[in-house]
Protein backbone atom coordinates (compact mmCIF):
# COMPACT_ATOMS: atom_id res chain seq x y z
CA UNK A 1 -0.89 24.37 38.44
CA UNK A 2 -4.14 25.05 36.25
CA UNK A 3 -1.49 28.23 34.61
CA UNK A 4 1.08 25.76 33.95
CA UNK A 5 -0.92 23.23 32.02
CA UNK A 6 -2.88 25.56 30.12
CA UNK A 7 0.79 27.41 29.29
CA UNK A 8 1.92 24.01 28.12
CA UNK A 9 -0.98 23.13 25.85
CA UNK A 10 -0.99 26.86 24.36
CA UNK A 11 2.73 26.01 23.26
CA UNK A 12 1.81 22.45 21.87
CA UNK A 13 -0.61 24.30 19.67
CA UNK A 14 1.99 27.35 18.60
CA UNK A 15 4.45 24.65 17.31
CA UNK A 16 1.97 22.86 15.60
CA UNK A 17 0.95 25.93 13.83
CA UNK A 18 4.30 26.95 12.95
CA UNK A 19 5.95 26.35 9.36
CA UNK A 20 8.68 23.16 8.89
CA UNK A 21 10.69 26.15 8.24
CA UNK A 22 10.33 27.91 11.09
CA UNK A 23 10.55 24.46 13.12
CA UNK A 24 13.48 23.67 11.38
CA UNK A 25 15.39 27.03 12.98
CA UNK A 26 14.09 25.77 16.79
CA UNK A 27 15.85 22.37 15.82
CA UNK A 28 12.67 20.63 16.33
CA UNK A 29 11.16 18.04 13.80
CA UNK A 30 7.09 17.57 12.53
CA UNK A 31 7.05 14.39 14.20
CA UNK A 32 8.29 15.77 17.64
CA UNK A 33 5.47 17.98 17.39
CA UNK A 34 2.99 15.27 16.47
CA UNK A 35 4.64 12.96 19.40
CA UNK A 36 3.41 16.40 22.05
CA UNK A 37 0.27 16.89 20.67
CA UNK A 38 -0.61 13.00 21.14
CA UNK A 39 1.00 12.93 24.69
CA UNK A 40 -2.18 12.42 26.88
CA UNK A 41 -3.30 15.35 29.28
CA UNK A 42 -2.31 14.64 32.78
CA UNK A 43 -5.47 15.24 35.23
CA UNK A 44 -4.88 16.85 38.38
């Protein structure tokens, strides 16, 4: 369980870093992004 949150919040991060660009080719948007990376972490 520990694996699969810190896999999650690794790929929160990646997208954030990527270009609109490269977002744009995944079909995702900046503000889908944003709405992740303000999701609050779950506590186990």
């Amino acid at each position: 369980m520990v694996r699969t949150r810190h896999e999650r919040s690794r790929t929160r991060y990646q997208l954030a870093a990527m270009t609109d660009r490269e977002l744009q080719d995944c079909g995702m948007s900046r503000s889908e992004i944003a709405y992740e990376l303000q999701k609050p972490r779950r506590r186990v």
